[in-house]
Protein backbone atom coordinates (compact mmCIF):
# COMPACT_ATOMS: atom_id res chain seq x y z
CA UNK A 1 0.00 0.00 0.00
CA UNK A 2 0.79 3.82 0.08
CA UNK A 3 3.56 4.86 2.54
CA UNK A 4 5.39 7.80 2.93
CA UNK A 5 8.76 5.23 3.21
CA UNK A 6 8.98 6.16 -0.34
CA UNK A 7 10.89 3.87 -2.58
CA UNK A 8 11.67 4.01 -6.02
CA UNK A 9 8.50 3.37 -8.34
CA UNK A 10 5.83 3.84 -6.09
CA UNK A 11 4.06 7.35 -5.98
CA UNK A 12 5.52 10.33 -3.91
CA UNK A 13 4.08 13.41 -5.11
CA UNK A 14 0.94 14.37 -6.71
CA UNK A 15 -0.32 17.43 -8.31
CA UNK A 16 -3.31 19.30 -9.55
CA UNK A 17 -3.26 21.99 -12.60
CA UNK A 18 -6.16 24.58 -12.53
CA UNK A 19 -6.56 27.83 -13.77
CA UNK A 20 -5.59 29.79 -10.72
CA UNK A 21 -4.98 28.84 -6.66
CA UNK A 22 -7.99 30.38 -5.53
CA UNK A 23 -10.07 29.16 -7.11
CA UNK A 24 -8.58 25.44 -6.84
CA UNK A 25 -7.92 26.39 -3.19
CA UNK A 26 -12.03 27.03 -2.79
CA UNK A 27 -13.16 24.37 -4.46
CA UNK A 28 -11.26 21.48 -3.06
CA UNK A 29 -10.92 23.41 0.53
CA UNK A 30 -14.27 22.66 0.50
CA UNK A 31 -14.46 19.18 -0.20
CA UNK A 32 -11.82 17.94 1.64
CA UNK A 33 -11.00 20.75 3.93
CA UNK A 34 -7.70 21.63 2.45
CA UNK A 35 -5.24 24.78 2.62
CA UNK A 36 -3.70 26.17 -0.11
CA UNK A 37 0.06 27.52 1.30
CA UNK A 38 2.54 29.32 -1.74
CA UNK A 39 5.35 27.85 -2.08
CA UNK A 40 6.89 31.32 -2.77
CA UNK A 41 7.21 34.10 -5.06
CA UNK A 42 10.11 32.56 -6.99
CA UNK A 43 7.74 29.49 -7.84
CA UNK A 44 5.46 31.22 -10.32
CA UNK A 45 1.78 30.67 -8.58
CA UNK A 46 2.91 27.17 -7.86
CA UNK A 47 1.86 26.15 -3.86
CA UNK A 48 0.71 23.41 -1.65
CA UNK A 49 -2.58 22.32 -0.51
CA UNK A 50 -1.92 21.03 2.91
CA UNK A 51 -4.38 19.07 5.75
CA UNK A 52 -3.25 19.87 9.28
CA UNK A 53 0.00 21.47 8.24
CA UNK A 54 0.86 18.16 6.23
CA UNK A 55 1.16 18.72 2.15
CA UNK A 56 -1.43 16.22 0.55
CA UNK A 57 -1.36 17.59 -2.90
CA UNK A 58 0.94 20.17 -4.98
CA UNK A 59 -0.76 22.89 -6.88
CA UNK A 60 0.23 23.90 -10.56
CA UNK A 61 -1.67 27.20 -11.65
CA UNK A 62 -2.00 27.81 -15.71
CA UNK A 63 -3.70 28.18 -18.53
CA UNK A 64 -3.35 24.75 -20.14
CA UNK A 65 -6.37 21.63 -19.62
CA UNK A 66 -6.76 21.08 -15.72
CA UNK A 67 -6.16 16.89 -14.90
CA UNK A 68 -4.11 15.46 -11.88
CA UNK A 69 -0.89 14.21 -12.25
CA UNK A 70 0.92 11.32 -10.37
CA UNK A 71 4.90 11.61 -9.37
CA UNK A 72 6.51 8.24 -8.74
CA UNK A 73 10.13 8.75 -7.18
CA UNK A 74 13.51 8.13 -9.06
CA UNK A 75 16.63 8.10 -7.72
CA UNK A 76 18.03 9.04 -10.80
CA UNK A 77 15.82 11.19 -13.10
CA UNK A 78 17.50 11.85 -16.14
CA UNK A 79 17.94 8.04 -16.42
CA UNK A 80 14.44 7.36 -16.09
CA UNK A 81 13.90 9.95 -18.68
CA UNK A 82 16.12 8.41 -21.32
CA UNK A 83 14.13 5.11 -20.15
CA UNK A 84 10.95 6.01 -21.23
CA UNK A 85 12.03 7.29 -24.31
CA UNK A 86 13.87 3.93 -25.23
CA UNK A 87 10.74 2.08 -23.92
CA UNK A 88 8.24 4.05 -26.63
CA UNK A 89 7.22 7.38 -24.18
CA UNK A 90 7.91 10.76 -24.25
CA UNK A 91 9.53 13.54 -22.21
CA UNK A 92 7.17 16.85 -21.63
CA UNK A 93 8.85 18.12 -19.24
CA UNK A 94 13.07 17.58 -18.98
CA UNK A 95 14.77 16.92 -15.50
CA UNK A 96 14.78 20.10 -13.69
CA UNK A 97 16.22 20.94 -10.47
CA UNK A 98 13.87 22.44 -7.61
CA UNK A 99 16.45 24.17 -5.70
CA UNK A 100 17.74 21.81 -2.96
CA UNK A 101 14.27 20.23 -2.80
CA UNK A 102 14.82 17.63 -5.59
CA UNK A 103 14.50 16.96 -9.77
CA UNK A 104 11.06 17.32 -11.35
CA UNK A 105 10.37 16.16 -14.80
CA UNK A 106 6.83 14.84 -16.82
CA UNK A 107 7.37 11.98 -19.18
CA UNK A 108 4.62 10.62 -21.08
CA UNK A 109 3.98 6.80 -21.58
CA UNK A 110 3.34 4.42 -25.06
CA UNK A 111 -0.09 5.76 -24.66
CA UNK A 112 0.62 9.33 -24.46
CA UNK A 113 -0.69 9.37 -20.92
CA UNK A 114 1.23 12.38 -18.58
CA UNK A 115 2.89 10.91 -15.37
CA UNK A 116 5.85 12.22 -13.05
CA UNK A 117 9.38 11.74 -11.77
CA UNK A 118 10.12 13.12 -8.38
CA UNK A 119 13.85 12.79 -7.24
CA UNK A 120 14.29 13.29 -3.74
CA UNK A 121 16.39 16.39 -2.24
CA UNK A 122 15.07 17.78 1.18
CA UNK A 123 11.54 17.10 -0.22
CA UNK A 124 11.17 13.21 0.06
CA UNK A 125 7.37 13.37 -0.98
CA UNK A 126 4.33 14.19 0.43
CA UNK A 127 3.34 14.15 4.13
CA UNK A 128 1.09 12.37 4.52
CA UNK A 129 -1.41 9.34 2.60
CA UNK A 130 -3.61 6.81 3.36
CA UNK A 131 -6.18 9.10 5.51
CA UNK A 132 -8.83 11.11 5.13
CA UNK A 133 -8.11 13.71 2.18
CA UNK A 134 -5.16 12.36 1.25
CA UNK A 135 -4.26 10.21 -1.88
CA UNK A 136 -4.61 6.27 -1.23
CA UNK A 137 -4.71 4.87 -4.82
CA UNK A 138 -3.88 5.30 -8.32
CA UNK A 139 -5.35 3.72 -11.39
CA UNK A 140 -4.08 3.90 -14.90
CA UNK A 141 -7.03 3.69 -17.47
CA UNK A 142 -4.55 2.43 -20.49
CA UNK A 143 -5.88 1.22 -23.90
CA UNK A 144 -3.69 -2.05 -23.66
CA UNK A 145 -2.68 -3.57 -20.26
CA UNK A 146 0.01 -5.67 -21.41
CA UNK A 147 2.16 -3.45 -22.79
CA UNK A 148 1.68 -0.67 -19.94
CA UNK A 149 2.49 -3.45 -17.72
CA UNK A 150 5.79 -3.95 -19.80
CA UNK A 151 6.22 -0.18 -20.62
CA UNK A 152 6.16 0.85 -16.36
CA UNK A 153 8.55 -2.65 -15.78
CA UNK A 154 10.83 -1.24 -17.65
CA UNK A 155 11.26 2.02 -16.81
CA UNK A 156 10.15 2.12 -13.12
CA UNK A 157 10.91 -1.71 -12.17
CA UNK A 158 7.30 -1.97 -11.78
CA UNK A 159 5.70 -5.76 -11.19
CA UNK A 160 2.33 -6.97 -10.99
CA UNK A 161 -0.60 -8.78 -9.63
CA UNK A 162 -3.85 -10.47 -11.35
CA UNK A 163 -6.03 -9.90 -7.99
CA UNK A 164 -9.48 -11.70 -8.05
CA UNK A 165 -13.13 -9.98 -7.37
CA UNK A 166 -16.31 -10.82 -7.93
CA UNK A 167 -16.65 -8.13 -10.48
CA UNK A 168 -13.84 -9.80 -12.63
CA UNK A 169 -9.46 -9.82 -12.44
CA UNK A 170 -7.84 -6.60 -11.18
CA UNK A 171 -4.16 -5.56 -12.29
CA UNK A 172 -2.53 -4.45 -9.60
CA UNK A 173 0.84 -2.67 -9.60
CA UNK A 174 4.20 -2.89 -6.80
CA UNK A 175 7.46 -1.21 -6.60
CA UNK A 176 10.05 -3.75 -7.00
CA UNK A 177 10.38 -6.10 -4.91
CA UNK A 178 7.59 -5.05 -2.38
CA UNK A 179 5.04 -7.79 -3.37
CA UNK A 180 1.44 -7.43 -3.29
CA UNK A 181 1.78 -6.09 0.11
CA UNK A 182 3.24 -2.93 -1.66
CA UNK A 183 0.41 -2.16 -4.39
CA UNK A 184 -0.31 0.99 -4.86
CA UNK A 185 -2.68 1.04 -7.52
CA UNK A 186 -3.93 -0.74 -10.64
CA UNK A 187 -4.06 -0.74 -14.59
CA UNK A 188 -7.30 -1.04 -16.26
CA UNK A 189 -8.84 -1.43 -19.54
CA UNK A 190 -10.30 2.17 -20.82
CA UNK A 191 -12.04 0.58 -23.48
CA UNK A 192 -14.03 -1.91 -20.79
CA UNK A 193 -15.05 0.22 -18.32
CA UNK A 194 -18.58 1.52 -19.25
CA UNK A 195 -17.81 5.17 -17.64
CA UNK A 196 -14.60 5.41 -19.29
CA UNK A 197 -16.37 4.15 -23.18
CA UNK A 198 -18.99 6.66 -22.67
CA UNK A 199 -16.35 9.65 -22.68
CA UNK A 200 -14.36 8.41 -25.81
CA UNK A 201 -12.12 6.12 -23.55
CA UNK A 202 -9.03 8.34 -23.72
CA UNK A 203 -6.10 7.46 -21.34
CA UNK A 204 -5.55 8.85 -18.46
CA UNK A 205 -4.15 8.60 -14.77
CA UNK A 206 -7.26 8.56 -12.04
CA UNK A 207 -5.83 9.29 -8.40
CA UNK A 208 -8.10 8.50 -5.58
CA UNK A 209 -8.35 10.22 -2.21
CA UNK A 210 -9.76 9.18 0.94
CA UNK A 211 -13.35 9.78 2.63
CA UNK A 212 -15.03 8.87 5.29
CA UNK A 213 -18.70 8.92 3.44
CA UNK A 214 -18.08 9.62 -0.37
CA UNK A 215 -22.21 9.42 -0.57
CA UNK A 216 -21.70 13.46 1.32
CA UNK A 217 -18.27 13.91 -0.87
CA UNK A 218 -20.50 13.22 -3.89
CA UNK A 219 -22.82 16.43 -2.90
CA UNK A 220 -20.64 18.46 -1.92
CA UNK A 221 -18.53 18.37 -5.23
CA UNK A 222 -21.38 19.14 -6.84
CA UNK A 223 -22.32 22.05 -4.57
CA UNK A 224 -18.98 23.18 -5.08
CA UNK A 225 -19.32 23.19 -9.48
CA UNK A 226 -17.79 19.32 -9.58
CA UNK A 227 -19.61 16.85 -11.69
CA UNK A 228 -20.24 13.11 -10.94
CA UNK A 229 -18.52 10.94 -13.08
CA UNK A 230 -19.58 7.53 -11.41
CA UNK A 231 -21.48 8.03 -8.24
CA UNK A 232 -21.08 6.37 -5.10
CA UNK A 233 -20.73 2.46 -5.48
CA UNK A 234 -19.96 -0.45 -2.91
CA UNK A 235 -17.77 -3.28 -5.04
CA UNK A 236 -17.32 -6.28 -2.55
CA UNK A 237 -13.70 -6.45 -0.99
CA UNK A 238 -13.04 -3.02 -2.42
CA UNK A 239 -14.98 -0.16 -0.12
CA UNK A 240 -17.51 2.50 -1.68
CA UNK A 241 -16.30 4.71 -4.32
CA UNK A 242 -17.57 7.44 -6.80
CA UNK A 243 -15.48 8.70 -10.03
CA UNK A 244 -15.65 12.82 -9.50
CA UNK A 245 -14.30 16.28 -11.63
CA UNK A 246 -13.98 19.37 -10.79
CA UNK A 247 -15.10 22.52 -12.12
CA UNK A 248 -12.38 22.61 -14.38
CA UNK A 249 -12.20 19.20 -15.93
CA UNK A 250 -9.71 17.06 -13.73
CA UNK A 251 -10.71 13.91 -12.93
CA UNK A 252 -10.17 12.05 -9.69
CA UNK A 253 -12.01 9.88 -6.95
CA UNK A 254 -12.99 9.42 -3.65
CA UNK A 255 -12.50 5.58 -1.62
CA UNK A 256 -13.59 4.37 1.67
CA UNK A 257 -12.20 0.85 1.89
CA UNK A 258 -14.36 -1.35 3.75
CA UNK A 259 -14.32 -5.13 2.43
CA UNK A 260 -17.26 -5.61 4.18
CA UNK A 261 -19.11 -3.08 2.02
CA UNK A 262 -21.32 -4.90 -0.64
């Protein structure tokens, strides 16, 4: 699972892009009680959103198409780079250095589909996940499984797991050498998932966050100018769940695990 023991090729940093902090800062200080803190003047807009002084989520302010975007540490990010270019990605974004904080870049996969690299410094990752308002899984909506599978193996050494449910087989994905005990998150079929097909079935990374009743998280997004995307569902051995964007077109979820939940 998510830990803040962060380890190369599991998730360590996650960010949101929106057309200004404010605004992002209202809308998802609302939902899940976050603060938005700059990060400075020198950082161009760029800030935290924080829960009880602890940084759940980075910030990104601009003009481009809002979405979410996952960071998965790298102890050496201009390898991984050159990695996923060799493997059939893309680099957006070259290896840049954060002050003493650490080395940023956005690399794309075979699919096109955004995704970070987050190389420690002082910053080691976020503070804090698994919790209330905080992220605690990551799925990868990818038109072909296989070769995502094979495409995040061999650049970020990931491995992983056919997990069984009475809905069907889950993909589940592991740093190396962590085991099942280590997923993180899972890769799954755009083209099968009837939410996903509606919408054109275009790739993309879905990060989910914590709640405590995502039935209320559901309304309140909506109060707030969110739209529901898939609303609150129980799946056996999973928890209850609902598919959410905001007001600006990034997508994301909300997950109370509960395998007792049917």
């Amino acid at each position: 699972m998510l830990s803040t023991r962060f380890v190369d090729g599991g998730p360590d940093w996650i960010e949101v892009a929106a057309p200004g902090a404010e605004e992002a800062a209202a809308f998802y200080g609302g939902l899940f009680g976050w603060e938005f803190r700059s990060a400075g003047p020198q950082a161009g807009g760029y800030g935290f959103f924080e829960l009880g002084g602890e940084i759940v989520a980075g910030c990104a302010p601009g003009d481009g198409a809002a979405s979410w975007t996952v960071y998965f540490q790298s102890s050496d990010a201009q390898a991984t780079a050159k990695a996923a270019e060799q493997a059939g990605g893309g680099v957006v974004q070259t290896p840049v250095r954060v002050m003493e904080q650490g080395t940023s870049a956005v690399l794309t996969d075979h699919a096109g589909v955004p995704f970070g690299i987050w190389e420690p410094g002082l910053r080691k990752g976020l503070d804090r996940v698994m919790a209330t308002g905080s992220l605690c899984w990551a799925e990868l909506y990818t038109p072909d499984i296989a070769r995502a599978a094979a495409f995040f193996h061999s650049v970020l050494g990931w491995e992983t797991s056919a997990v069984t449910y009475p809905a069907g087989v889950y993909t589940s994905v592991n740093p190396a050498g962590t085991g099942e005990d280590g997923a993180f998150g899972g890769l799954v079929p755009v083209a099968d998932d009837p939410v996903e097909a509606g919408s054109g079935g275009r790739p993309y990374w879905l990060p989910y966050f914590g709640a405590d009743d995502p039935d209320a998280t559901v309304a309140r997004a909506v109060e707030l100018g969110g739209s529901v995307r898939m609303p609150a569902t129980s799946i056996t051995g999973v928890g209850r769940l609902a598919r959410l964007e905001d007001p600006w077109g990034a997508r994301f979820a909300v997950l109370r695990g509960d395998p007792q939940q049917v």
